[in-house]
Protein backbone atom coordinates (compact mmCIF):
# COMPACT_ATOMS: atom_id res chain seq x y z
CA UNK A 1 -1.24 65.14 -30.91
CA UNK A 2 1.23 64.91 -27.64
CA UNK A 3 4.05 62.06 -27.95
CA UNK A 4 3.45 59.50 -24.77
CA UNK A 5 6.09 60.58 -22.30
CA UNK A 6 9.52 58.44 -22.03
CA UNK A 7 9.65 56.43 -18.61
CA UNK A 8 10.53 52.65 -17.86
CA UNK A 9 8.86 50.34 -15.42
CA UNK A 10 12.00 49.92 -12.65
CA UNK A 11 14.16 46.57 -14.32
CA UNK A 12 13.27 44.36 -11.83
CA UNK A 13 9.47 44.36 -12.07
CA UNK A 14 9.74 43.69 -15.76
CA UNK A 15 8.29 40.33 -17.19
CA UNK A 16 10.79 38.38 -18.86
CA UNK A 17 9.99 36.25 -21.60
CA UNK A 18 11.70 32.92 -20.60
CA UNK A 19 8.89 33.15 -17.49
CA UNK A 20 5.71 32.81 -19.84
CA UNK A 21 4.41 29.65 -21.60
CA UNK A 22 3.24 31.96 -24.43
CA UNK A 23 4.91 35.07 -26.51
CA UNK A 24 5.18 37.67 -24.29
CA UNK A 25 6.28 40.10 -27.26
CA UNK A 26 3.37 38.93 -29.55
CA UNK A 27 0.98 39.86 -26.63
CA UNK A 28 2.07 42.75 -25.53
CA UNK A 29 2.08 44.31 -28.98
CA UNK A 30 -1.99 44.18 -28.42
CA UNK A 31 -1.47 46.74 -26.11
CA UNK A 32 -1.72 50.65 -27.23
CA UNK A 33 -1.29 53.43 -26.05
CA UNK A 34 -4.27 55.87 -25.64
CA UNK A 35 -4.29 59.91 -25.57
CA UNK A 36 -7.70 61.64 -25.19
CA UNK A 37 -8.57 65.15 -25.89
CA UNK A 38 -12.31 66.71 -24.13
CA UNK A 39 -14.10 69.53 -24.30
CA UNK A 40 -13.66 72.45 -21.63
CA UNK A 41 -17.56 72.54 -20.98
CA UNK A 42 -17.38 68.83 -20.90
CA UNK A 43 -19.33 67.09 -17.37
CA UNK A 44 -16.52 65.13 -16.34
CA UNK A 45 -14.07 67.97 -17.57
CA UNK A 46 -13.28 69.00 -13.71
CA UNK A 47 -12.83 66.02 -12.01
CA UNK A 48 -10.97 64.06 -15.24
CA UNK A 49 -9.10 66.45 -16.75
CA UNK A 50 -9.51 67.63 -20.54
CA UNK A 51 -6.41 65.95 -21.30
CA UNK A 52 -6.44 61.75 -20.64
CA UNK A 53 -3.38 59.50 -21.10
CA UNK A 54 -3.37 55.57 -20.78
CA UNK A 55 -4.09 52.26 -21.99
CA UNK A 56 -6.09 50.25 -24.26
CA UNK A 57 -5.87 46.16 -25.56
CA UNK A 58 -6.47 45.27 -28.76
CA UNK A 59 -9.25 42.60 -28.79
CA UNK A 60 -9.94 42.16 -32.41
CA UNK A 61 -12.43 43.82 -35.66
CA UNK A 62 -10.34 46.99 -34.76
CA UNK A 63 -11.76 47.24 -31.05
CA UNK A 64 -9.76 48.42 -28.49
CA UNK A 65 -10.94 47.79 -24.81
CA UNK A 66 -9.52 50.00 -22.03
CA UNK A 67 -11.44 51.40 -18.87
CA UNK A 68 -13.81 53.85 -19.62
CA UNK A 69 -13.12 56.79 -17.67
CA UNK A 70 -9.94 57.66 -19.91
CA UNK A 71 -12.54 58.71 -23.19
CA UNK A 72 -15.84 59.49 -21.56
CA UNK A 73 -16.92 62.68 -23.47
CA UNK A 74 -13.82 62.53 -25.78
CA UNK A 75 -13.93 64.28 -29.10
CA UNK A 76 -10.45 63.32 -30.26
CA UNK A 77 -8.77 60.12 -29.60
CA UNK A 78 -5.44 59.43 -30.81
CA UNK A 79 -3.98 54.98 -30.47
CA UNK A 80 0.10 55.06 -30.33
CA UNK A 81 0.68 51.83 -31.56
CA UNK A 82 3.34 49.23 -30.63
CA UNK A 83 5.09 49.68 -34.16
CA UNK A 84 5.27 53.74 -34.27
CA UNK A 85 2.13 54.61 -35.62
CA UNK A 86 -0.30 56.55 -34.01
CA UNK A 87 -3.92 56.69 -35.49
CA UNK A 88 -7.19 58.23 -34.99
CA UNK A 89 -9.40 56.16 -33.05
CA UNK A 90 -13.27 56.93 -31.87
CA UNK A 91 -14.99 56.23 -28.74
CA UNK A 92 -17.67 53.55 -29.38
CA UNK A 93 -19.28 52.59 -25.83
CA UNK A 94 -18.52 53.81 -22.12
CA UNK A 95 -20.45 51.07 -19.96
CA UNK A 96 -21.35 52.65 -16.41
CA UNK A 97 -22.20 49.88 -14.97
CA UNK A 98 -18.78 47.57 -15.14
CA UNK A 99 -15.90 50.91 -16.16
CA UNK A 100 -15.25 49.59 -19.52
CA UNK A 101 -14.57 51.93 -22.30
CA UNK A 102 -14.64 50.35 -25.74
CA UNK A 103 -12.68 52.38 -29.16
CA UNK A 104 -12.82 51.67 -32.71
CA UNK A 105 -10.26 52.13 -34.53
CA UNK A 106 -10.36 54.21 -37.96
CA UNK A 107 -7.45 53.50 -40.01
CA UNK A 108 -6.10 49.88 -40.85
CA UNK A 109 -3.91 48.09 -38.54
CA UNK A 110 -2.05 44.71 -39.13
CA UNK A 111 -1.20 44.66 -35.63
CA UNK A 112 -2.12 41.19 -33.36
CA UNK A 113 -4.89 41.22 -30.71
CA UNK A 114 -5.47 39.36 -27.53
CA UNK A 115 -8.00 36.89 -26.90
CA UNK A 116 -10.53 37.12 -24.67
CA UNK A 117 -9.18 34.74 -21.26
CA UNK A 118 -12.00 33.25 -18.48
CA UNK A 119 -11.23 35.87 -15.06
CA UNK A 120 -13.58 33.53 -13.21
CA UNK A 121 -10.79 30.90 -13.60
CA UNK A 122 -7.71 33.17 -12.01
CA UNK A 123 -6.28 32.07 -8.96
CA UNK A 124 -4.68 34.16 -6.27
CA UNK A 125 -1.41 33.54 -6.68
CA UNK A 126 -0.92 33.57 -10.78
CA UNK A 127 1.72 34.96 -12.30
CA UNK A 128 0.08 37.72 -14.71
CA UNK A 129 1.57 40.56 -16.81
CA UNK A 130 0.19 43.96 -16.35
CA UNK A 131 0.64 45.29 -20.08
CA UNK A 132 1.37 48.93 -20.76
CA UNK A 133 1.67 50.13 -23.94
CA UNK A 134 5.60 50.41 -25.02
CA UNK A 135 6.15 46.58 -24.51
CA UNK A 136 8.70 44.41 -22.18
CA UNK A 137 9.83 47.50 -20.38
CA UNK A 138 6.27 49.33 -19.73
CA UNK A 139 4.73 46.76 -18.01
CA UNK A 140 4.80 44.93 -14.87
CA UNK A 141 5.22 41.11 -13.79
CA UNK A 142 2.82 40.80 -11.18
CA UNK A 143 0.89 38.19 -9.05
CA UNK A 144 -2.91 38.25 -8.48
CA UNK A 145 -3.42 39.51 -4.76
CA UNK A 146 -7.43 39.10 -4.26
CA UNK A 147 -10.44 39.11 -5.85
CA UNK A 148 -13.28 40.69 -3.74
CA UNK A 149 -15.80 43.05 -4.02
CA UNK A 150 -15.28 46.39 -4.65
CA UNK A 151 -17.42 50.02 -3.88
CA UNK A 152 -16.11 53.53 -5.67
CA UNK A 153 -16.96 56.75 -4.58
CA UNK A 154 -18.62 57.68 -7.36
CA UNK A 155 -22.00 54.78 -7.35
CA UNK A 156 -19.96 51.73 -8.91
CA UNK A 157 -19.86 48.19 -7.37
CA UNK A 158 -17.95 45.08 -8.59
CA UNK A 159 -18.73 42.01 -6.98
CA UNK A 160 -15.28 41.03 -7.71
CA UNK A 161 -12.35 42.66 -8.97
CA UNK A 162 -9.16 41.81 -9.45
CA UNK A 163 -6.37 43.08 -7.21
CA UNK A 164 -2.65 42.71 -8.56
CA UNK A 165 0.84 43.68 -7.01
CA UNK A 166 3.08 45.28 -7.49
CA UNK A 167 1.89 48.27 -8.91
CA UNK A 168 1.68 49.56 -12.34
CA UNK A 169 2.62 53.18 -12.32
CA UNK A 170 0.22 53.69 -15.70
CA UNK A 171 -2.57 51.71 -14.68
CA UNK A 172 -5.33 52.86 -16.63
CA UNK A 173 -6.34 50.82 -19.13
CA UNK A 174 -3.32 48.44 -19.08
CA UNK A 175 -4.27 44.87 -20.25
CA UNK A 176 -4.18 42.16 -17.62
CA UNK A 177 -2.60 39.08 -19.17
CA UNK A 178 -3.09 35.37 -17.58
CA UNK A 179 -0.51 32.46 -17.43
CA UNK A 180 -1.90 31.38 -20.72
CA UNK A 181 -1.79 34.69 -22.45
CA UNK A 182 -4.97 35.57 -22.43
CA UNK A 183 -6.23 39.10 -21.09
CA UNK A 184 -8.52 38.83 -17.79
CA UNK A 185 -8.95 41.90 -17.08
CA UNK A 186 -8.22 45.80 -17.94
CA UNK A 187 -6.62 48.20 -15.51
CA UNK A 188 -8.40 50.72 -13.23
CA UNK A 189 -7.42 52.39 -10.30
CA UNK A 190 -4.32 52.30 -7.92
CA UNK A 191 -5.07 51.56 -4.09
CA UNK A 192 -2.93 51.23 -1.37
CA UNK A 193 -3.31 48.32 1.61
CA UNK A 194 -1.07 47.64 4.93
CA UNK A 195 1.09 44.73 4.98
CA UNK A 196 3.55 43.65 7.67
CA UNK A 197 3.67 47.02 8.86
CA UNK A 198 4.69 48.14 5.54
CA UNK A 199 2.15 50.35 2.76
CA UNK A 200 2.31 49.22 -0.56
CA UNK A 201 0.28 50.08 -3.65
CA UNK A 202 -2.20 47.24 -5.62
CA UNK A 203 -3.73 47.85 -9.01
CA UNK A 204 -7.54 47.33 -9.09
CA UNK A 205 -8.50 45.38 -12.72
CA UNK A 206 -11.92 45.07 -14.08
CA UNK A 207 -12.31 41.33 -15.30
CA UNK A 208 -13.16 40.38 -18.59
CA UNK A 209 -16.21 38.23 -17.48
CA UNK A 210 -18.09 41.07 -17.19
CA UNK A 211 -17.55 42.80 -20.63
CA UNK A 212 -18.46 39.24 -22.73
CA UNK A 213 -21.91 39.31 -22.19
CA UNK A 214 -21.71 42.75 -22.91
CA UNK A 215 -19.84 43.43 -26.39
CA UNK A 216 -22.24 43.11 -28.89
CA UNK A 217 -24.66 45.67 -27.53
CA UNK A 218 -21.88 47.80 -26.93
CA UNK A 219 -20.90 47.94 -30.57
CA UNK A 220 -24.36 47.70 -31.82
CA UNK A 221 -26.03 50.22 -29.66
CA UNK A 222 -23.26 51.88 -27.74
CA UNK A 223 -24.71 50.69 -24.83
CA UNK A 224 -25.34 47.97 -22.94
CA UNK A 225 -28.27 46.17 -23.77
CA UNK A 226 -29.59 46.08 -20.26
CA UNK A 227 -31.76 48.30 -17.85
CA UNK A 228 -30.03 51.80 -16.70
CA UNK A 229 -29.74 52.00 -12.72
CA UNK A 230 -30.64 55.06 -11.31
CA UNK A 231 -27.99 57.73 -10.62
CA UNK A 232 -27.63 60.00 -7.73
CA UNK A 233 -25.01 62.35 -8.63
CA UNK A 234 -23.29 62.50 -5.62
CA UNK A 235 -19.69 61.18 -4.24
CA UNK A 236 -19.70 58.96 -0.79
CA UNK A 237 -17.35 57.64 1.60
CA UNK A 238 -17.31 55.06 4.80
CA UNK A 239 -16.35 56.59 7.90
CA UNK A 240 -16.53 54.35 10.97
CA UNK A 241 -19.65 52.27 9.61
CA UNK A 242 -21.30 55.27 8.00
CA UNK A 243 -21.97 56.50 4.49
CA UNK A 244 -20.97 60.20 4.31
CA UNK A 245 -21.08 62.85 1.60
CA UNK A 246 -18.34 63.73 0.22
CA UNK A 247 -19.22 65.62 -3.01
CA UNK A 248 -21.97 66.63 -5.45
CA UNK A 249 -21.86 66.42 -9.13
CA UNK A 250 -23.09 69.66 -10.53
CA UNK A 251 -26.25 70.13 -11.36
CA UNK A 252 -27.08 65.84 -10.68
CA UNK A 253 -30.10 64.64 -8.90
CA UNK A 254 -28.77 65.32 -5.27
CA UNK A 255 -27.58 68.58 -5.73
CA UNK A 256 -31.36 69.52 -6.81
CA UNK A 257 -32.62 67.71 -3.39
CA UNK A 258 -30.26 70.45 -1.86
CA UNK A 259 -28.17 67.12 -0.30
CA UNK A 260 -25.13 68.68 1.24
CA UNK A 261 -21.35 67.39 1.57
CA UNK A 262 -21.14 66.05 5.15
CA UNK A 263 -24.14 64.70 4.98
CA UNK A 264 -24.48 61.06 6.87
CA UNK A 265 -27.10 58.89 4.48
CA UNK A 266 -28.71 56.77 7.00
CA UNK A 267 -31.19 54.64 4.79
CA UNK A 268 -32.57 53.98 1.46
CA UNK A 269 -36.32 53.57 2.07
CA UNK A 270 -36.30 52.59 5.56
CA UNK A 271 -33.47 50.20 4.90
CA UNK A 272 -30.93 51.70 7.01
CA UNK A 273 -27.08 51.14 5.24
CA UNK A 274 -23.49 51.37 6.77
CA UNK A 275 -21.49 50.60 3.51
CA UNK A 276 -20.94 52.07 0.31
CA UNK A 277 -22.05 48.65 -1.88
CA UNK A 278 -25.02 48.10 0.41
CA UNK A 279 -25.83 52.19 -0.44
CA UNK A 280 -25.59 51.58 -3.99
CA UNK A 281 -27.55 48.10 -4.27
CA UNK A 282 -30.41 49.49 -2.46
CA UNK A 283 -30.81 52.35 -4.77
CA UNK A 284 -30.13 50.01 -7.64
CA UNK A 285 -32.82 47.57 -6.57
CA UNK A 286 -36.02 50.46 -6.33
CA UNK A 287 -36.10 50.77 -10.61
CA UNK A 288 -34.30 51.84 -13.78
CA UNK A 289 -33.46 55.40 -14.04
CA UNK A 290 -35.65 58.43 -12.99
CA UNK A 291 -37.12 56.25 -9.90
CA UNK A 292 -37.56 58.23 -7.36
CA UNK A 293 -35.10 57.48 -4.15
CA UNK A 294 -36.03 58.25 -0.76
CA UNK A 295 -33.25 58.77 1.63
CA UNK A 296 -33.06 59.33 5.52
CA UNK A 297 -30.03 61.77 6.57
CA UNK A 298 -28.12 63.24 9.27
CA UNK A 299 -27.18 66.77 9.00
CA UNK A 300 -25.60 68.74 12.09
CA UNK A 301 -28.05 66.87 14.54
CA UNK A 302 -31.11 66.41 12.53
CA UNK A 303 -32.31 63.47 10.75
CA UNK A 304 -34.51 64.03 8.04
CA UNK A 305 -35.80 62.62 4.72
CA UNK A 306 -35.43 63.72 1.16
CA UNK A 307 -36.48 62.47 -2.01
CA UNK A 308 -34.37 62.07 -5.28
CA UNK A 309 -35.27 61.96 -8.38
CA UNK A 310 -32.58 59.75 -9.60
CA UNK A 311 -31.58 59.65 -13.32
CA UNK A 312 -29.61 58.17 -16.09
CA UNK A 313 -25.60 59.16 -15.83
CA UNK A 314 -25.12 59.16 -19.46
CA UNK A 315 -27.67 61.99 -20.40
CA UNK A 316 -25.35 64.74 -18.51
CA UNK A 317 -22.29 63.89 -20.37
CA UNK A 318 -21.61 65.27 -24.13
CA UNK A 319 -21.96 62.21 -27.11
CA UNK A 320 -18.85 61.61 -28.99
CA UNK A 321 -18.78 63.17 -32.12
CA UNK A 322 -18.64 60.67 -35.56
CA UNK A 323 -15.53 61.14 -37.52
């Protein structure tokens, strides 16, 4: 198993513990490290990597919530813990729909968790630690930025995430603590915005509201006990008002309707769209998974219409194995 490399979050974007109403220490010894190991034939093995590094939160019963891209397909999953141990862990539940990955953990632990916080309730403005595994020094003091809605490339929607700043370099996975010590939210992505001339980078969080509902089926089942949207298998942008094609996922629905990167997708049955959330919800809204999709696009000065027969993300990628 590979150590988690040596590196410090800069001093002066290091919570301090005089600035919390709760113990920072205690908390952020919930947080773990997580190192992932996937197949070479795996789906998401060329776009992800077959080696992940990041994040996870303990959250109690030996779970360990962290975002979900970081152990989709993983067959060996190895939790550096904030004493020195590192143990096995196994990858319960990847939810689609909201980016959460959930682990069990299968050796004994002793170690504290974090309780689940309300990420409704967060203001703009809080003070909030951004918890990396590796304690005080691998994590960031940060403030809430925004919460808005959010569109990925790759068919996800949040109606509101959680934008913090600064930056943590390691976001994925990292454990988004409230004022009261509670965690809100789990790290995603890193994004950059303009402001006062100046770029600077944000970290995206997925908030905890979404996973409560969620967490039983997820341990039950492995899934979430709701209906499966339809997936397209294809990667979109917005470019000046349009939706464009930007990639195809290999052998996916869209790549069988012979949709091609640069294509411009002017509407979802009839409905014409112009942004990547109003894309997605329009697909979402015709069914469950293997509904077909009808599309109008522009290709090289043609518009024409296809048909997609949509499917269900989870049955291209590879189970995890039981240890």
């Amino acid at each position: 198993m590979a150590e988690l490399t040596e590196w410090k979050v800069p001093a002066s974007a290091q919570p301090r513990a005089e600035d919390y109403g709760y113990d920072l220490e205690r908390a952020l010894s919930a947080i773990v490290g997580l190192h992932a190991l996937i197949p070479q034939d795996a789906f998401t093995a060329q776009t992800l990597g077959t080696e992940r590094a990041g994040n996870g939160v303990l959250i109690g019963d030996g779970l360990v919530l962290t975002v979900g891209y970081l152990v989709t397909e993983a067959e060996t999953i190895w939790l550096h813990l904030y004493d020195g141990r590192v143990v096995p862990g196994h990858a319960l539940a990847i939810d689609q729909e909201t980016g959460f990955g959930l682990v069990q953990v299968l050796e004994r632990m002793d170690l504290p968790s974090l309780p689940l916080g309300n990420s409704s309730a967060a203001e703009v403005g809080e003070r909030v630690v951004l918890g990396g595994a590796g304690g005080r020094t691998r994590s960031v003091a940060a403030r809430i930025a925004g919460k808005q809605e959010f569109a990925g490339y790759w068919e996800y929607v949040l109606d509101e995430a959680i934008f913090t700043y600064p930056a943590h370099p390691n976001w994925g996975g990292t454990g988004l603590i409230s004022s009261a010590g509670e965690l809100i939210g789990i790290g995603s992505l890193q994004l950059e915005r303009e402001r006062g001339g100046k770029n600077e980078n944000l970290n995206m969080v997925i908030p905890i509201d979404l996973f409560k509902p969620i967490r039983d089926s997820l341990v039950t089942f492995g899934r979430a006990d709701r209906p499966v949207r339809p997936w397209l298998g294809l990667y979109s942008t917005e470019i000046e008002d349009k939706v464009v094609v930007v990639g195809l996922a290999g052998k996916g629905p869209a790549a069988r309707a012979e949709i091609k990167t640069g294509d411009v997708i002017i509407a979802v049955k009839g409905e014409k769209v112009s942004t990547l959330a109003q894309f997605y919800r329009n697909v979402w809204s015709l069914g469950t998974a293997g509904v077909e999709v009808p599309l109008t696009l522009y290709r090289e000065g043609v518009t024409f219409d296809v048909r997609v027969n949509s499917s269900d993300r989870v049955k291209f990628l590879k189970a995890p194995k039981l240890h």
